[in-house]
C-alpha atoms as a PDB file:
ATOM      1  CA  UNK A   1     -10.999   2.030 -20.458  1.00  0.00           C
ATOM      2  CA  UNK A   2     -14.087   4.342 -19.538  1.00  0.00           C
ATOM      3  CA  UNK A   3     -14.822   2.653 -16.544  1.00  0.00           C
ATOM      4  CA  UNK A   4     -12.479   0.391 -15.298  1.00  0.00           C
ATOM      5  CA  UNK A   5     -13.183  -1.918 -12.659  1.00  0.00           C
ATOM      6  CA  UNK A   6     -11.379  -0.810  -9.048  1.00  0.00           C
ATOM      7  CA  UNK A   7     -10.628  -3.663  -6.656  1.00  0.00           C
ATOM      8  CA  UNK A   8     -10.425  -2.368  -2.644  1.00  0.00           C
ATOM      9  CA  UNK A   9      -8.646  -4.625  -0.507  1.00  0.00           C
ATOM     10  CA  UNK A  10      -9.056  -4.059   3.221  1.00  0.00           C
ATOM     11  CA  UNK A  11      -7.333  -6.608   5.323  1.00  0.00           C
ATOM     12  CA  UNK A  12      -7.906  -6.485   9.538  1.00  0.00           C
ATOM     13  CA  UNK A  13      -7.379  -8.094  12.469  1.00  0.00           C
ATOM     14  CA  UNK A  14      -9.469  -7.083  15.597  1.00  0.00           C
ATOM     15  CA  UNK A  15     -10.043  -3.332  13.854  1.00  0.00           C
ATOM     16  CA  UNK A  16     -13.587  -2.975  15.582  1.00  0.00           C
ATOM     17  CA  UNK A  17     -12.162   1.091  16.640  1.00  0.00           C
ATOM     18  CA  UNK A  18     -11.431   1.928  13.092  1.00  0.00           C
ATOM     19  CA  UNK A  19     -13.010  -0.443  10.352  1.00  0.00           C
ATOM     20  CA  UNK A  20     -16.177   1.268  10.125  1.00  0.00           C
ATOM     21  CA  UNK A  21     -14.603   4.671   8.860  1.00  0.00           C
ATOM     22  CA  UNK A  22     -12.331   2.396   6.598  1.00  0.00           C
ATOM     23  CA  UNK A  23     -15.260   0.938   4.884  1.00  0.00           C
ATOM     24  CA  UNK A  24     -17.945   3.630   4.649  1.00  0.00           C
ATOM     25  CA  UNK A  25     -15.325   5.749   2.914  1.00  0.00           C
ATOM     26  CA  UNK A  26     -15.292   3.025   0.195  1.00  0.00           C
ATOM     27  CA  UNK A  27     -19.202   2.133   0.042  1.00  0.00           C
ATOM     28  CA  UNK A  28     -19.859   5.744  -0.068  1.00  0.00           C
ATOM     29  CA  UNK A  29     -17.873   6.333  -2.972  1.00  0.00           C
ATOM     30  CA  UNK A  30     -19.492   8.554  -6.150  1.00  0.00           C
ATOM     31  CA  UNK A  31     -17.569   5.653  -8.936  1.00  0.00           C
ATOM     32  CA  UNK A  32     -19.888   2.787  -9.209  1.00  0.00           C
ATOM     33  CA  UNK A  33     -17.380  -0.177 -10.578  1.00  0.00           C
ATOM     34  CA  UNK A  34     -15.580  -1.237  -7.340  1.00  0.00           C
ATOM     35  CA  UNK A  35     -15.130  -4.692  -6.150  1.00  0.00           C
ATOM     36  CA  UNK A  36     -14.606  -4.242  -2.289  1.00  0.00           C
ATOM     37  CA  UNK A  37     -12.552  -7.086  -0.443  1.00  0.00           C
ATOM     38  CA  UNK A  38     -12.456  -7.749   3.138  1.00  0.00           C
ATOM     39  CA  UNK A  39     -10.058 -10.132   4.218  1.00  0.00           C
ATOM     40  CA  UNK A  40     -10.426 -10.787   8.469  1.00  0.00           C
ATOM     41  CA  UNK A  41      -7.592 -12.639  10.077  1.00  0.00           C
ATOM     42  CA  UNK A  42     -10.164 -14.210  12.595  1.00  0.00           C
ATOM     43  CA  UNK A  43     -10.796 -11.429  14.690  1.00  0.00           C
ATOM     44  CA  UNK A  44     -12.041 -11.525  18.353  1.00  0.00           C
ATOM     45  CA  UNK A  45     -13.496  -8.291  19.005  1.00  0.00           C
ATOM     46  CA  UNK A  46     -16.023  -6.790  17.136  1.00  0.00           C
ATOM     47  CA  UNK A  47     -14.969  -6.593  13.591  1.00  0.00           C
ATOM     48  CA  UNK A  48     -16.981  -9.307  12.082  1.00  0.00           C
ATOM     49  CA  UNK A  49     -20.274  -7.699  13.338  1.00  0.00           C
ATOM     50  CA  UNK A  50     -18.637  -4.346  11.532  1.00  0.00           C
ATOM     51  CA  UNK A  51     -18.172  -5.891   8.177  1.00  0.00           C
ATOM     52  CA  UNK A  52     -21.783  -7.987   8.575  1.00  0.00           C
ATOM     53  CA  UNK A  53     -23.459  -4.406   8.855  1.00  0.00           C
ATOM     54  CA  UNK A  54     -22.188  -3.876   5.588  1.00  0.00           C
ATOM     55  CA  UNK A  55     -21.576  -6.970   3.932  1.00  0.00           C
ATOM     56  CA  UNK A  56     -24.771  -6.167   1.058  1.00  0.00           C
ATOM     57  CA  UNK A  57     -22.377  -3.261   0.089  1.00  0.00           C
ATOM     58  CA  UNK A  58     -19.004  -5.624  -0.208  1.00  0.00           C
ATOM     59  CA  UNK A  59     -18.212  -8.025  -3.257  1.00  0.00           C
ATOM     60  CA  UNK A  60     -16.307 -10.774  -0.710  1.00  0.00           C
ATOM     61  CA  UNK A  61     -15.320 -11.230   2.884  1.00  0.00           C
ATOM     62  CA  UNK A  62     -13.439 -13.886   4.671  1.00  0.00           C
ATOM     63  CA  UNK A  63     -12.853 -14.748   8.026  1.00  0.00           C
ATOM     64  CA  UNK A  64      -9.715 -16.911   8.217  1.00  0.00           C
ATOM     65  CA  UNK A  65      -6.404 -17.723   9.591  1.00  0.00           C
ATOM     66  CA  UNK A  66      -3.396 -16.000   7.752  1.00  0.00           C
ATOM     67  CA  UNK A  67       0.087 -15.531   7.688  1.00  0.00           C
ATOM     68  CA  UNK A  68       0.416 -12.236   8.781  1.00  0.00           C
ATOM     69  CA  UNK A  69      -0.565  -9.310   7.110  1.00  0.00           C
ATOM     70  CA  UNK A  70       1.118  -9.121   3.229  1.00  0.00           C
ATOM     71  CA  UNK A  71      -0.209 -12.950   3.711  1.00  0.00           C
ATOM     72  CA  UNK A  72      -3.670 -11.638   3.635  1.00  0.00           C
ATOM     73  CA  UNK A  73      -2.957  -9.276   0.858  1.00  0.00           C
ATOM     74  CA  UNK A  74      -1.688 -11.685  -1.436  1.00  0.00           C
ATOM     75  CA  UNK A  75      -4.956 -13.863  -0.395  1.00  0.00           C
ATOM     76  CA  UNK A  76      -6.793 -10.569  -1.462  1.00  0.00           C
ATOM     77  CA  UNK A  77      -4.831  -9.711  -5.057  1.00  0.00           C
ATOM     78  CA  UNK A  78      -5.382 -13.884  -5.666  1.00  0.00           C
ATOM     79  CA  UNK A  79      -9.449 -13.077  -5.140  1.00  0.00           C
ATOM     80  CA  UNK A  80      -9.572  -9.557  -6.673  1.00  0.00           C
ATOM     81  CA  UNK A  81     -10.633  -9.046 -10.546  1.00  0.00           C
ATOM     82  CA  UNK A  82     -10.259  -5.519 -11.147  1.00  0.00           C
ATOM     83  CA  UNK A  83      -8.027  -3.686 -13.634  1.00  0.00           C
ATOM     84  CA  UNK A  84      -6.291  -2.005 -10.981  1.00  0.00           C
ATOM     85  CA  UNK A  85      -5.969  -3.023  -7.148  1.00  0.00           C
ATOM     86  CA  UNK A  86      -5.882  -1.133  -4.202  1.00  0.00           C
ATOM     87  CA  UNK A  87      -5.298  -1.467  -0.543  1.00  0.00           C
ATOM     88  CA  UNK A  88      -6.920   0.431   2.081  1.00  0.00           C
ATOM     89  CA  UNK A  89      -5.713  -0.136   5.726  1.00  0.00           C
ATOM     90  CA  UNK A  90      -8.556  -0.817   8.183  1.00  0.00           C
ATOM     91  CA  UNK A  91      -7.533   2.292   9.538  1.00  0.00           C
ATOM     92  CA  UNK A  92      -7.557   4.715   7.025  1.00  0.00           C
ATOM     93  CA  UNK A  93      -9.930   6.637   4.551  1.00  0.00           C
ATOM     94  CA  UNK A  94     -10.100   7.242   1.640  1.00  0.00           C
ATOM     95  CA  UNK A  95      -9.969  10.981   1.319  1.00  0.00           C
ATOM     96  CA  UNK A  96     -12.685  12.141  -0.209  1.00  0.00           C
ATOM     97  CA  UNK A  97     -16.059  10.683  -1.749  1.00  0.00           C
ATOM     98  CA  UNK A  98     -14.869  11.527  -4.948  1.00  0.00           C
ATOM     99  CA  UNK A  99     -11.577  10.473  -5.118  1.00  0.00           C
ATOM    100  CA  UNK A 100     -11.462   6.916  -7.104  1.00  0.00           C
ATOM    101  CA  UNK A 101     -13.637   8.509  -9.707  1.00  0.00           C
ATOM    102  CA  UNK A 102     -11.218  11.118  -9.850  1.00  0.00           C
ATOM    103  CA  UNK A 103      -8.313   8.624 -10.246  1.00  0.00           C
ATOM    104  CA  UNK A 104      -9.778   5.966 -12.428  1.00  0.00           C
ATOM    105  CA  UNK A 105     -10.575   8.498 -15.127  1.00  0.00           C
ATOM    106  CA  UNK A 106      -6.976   9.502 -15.409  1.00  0.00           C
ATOM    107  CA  UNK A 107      -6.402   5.397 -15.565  1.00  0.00           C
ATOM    108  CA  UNK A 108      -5.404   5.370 -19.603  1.00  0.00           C
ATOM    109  CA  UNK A 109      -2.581   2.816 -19.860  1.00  0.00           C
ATOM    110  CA  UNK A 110      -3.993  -0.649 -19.206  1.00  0.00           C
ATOM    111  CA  UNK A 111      -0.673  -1.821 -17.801  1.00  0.00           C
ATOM    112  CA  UNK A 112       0.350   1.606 -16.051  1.00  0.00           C
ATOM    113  CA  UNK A 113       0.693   1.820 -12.246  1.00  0.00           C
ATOM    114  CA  UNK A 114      -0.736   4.714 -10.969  1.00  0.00           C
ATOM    115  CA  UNK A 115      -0.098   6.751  -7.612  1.00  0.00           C
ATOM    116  CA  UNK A 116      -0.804   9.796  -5.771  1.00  0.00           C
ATOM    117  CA  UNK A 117       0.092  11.339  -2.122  1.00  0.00           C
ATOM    118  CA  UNK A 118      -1.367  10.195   1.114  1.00  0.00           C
ATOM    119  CA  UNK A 119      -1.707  12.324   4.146  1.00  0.00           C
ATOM    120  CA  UNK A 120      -0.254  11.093   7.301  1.00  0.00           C
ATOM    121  CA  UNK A 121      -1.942  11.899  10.458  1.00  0.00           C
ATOM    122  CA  UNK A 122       0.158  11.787  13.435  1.00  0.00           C
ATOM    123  CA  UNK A 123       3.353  13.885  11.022  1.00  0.00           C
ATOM    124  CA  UNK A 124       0.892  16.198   9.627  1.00  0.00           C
ATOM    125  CA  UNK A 125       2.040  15.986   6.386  1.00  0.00           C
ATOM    126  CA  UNK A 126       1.824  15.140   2.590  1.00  0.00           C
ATOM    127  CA  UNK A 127       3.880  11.993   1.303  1.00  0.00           C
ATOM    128  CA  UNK A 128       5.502  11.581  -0.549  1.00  0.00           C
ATOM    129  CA  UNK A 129       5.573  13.168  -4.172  1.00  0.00           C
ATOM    130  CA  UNK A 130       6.855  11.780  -7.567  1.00  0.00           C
ATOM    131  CA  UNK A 131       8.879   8.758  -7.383  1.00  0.00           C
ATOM    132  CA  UNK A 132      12.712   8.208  -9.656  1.00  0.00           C
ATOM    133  CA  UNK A 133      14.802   5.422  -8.837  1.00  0.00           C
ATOM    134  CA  UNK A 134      16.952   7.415  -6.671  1.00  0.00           C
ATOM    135  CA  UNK A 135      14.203   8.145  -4.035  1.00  0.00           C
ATOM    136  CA  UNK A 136      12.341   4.827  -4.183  1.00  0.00           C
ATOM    137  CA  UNK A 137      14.873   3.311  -2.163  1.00  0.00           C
ATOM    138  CA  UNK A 138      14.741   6.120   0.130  1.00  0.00           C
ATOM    139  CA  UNK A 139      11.066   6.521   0.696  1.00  0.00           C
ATOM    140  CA  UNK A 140       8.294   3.927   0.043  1.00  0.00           C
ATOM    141  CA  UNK A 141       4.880   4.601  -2.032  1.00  0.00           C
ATOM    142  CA  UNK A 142       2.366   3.976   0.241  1.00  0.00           C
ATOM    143  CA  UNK A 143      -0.075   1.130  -0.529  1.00  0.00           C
ATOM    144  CA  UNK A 144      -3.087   3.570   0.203  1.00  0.00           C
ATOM    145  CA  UNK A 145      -1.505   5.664  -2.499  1.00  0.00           C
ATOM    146  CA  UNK A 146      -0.773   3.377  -5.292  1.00  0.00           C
ATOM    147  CA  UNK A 147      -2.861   1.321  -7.858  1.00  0.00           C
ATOM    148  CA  UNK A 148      -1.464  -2.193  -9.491  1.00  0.00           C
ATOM    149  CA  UNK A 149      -2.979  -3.309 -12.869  1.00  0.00           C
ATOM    150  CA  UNK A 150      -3.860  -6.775 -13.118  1.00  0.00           C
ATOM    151  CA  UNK A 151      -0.818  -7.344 -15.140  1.00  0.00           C
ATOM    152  CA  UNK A 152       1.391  -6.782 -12.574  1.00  0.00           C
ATOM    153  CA  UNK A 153      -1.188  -7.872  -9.219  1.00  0.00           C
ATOM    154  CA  UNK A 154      -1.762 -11.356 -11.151  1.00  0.00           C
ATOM    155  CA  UNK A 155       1.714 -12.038 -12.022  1.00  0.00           C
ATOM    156  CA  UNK A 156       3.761 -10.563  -8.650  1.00  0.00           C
ATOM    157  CA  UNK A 157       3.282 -11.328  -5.128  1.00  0.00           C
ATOM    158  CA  UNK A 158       4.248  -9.436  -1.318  1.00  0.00           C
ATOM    159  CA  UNK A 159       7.558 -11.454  -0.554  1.00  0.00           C
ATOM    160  CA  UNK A 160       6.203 -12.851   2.907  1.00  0.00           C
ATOM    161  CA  UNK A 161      10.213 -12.883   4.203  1.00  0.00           C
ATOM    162  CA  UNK A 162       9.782  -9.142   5.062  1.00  0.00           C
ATOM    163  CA  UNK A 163       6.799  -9.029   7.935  1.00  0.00           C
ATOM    164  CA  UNK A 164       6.816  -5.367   7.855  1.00  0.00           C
ATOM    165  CA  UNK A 165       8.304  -3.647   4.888  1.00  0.00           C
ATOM    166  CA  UNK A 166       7.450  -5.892   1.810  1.00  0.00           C
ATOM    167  CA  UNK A 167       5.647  -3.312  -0.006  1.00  0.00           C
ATOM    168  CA  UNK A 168       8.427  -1.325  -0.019  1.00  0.00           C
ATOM    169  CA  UNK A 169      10.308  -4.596  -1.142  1.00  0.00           C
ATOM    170  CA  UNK A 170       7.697  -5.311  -3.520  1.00  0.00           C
ATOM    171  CA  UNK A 171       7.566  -1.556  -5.232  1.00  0.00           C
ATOM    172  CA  UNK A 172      11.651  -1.382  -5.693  1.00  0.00           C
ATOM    173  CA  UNK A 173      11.181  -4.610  -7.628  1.00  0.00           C
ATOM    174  CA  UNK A 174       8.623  -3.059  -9.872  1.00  0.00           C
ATOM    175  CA  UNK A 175      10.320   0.227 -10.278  1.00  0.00           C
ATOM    176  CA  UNK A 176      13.494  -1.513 -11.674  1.00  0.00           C
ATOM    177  CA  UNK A 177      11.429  -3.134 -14.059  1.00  0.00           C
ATOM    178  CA  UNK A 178       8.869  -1.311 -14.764  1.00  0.00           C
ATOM    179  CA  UNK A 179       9.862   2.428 -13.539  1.00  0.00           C
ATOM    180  CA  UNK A 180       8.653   4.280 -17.031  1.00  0.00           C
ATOM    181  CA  UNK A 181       5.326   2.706 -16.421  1.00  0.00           C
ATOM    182  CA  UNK A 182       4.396   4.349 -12.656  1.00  0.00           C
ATOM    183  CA  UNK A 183       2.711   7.552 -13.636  1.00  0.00           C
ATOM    184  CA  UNK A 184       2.916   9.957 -10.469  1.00  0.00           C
ATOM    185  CA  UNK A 185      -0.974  11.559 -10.345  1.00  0.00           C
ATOM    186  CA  UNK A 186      -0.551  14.991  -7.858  1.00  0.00           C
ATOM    187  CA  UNK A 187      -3.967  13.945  -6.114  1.00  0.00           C
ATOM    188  CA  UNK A 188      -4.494  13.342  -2.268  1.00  0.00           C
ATOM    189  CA  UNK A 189      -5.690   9.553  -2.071  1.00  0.00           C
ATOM    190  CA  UNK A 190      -6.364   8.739   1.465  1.00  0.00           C
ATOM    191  CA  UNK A 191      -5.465   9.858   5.241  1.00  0.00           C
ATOM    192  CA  UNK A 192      -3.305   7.220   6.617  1.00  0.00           C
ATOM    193  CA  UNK A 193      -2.946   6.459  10.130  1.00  0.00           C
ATOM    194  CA  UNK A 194       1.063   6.487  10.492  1.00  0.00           C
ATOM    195  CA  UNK A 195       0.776   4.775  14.015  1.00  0.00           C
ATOM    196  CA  UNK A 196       0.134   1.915  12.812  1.00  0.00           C
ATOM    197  CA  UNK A 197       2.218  -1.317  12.846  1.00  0.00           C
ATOM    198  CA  UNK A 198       4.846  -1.030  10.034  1.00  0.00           C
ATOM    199  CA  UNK A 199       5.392   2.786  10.595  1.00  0.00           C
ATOM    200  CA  UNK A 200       6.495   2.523  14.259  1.00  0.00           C
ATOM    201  CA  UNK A 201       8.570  -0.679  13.932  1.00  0.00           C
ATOM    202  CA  UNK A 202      11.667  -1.746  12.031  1.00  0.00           C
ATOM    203  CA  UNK A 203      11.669  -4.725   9.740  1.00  0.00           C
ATOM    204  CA  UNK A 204      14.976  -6.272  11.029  1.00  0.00           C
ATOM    205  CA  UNK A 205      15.351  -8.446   7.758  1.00  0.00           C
ATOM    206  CA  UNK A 206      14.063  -5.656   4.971  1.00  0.00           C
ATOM    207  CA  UNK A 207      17.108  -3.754   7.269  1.00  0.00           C
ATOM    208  CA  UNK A 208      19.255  -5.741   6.396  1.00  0.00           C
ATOM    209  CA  UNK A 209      18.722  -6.916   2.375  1.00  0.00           C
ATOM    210  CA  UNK A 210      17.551  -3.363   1.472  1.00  0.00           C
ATOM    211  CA  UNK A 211      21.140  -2.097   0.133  1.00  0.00           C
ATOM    212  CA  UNK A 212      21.628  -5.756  -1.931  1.00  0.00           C
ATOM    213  CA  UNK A 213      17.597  -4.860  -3.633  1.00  0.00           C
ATOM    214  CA  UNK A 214      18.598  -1.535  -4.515  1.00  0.00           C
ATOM    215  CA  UNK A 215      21.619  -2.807  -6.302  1.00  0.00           C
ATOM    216  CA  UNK A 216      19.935  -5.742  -7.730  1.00  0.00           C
ATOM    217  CA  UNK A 217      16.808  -3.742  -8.961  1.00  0.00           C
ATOM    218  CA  UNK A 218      17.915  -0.109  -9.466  1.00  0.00           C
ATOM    219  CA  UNK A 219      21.494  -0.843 -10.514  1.00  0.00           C
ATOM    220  CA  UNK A 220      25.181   0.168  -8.865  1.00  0.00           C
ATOM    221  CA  UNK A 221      25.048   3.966  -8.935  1.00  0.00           C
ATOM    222  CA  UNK A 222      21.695   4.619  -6.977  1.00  0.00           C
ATOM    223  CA  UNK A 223      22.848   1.196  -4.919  1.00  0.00           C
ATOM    224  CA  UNK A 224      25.984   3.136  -4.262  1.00  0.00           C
ATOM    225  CA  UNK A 225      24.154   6.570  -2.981  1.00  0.00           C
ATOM    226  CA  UNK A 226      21.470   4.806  -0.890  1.00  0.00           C
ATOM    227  CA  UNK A 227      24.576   2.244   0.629  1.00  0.00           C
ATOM    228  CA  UNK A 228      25.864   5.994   1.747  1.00  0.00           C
ATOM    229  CA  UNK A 229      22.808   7.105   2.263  1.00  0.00           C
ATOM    230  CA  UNK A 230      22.099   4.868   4.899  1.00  0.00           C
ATOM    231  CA  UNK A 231      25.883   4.762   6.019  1.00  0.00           C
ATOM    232  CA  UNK A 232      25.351   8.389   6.790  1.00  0.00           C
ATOM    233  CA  UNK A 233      22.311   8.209   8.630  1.00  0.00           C
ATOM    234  CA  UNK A 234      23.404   5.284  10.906  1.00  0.00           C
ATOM    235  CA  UNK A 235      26.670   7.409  12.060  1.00  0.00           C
ATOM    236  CA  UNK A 236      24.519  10.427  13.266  1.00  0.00           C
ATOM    237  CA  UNK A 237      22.040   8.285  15.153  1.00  0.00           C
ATOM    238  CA  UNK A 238      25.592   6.609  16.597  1.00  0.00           C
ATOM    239  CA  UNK A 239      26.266  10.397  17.564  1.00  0.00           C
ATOM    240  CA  UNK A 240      22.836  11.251  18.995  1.00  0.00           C
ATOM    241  CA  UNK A 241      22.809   7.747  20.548  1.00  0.00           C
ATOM    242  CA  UNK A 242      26.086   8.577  22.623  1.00  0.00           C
ATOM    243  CA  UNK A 243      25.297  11.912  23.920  1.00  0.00           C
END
């Protein structure tokens, strides 16, 4: 696969502050077979007047009510045709100009999922490394970090149960099926804003199923570890909490 086709999913609702960096780091990429997707969830600010500036450069927009936001993304992996998909938050970059031609050459194994680091902003830091089955369930792969081949986007959906933390949802699933197949590439993907929505809020139901889809997916040993794992972790905030 010389030059496989990259589809770029952007969903946003009322971005007008950040879209434009979102999208100009995409059209001004170096690789020339991207499909670039722009889902809107009806926005009221300015946002559709952003992506109509731009819209000669983008292979679809919508405009239209959704379900929230893995709602949308599903609605963009349903429209998408690439070999590999992609998702790039409305307010985050791709990190360099370079960077998906970079990637897509490494991009060998049709039915591979490929992922890399991204940089998070407000933590000033790299995440998050080489994934096993005993850290998945610790630490998610970013979406801005991770490419899905068609085999896998086509055939497996964001459960929409989980409002905030489905992709974490949706990437233990793969890894217990698939976890020989994600090939870890020590590249820096994009700079994601880690203010955002699902990294300053708890998803109150992925809280609660998480230890039963680690056991389920990733089997009773590293269901065990993360069960204490999280056991652990709840007593010292208890501590902290009572001071």
């Amino acid at each position: 696969m010389q030059y496989p086709k990259i589809s770029i999913i952007t969903v946003v609702r009322n971005g007008e502050k950040d879209l434009e960096s979102a999208i100009k780091s995409v059209v001004n990429q170096s690789y020339g077979n991207i499909e670039y997707i722009i889902l809107d969830g009806l926005s009221t600010d300015g946002t559709l007047d952003i992506i109509r500036k731009y819209e000669h450069e983008i292979a679809l927009w919508k405009s239209e009510a959704d379900r929230g936001i893995y709602d949308a993304m599903n609605r963009g992996l349903d429209l998408a045709t690439g070999d590999w998909a992609y998702f790039l938050g409305c307010d985050d970059v791709l990190a360099s100009p370079t960077i998906i031609e970079e990637v897509a050459a490494q991009f060998t194994e049709a039915d591979n999922i490929y992922y890399g680091n991204t940089y998070l902003k407000k933590r000033n830091r790299l995440y998050t490394g080489k994934a096993s089955k005993w850290n998945i369930c610790l630490r998610n792969i970013s979406h801005q970090a991770i490419f899905y081949p068609k085999s896998v986007y086509k055939e497996k959906k964001y459960n929409l149960h989980y409002k905030l933390a489905a992709d974490h949802v949706y990437n233990v699933e793969l890894f217990g099926r698939f976890g020989p197949r994600f090939t870890y590439m020590p590249k820096l993907i994009s700079i994601y804003n880690d203010l955002g929505m699902s990294s300053t809020n708890v998803d109150q139901e992925h809280k609660k199923d998480i230890v039963g889809i680690v056991y389920n997916n990733l089997g009773g040993a590293v269901g065990s570890y993360f069960w204490l794992r999280v056991k652990v972790a709840n007593f010292k905030n208890s501590l902290i909490g009572g001071k």
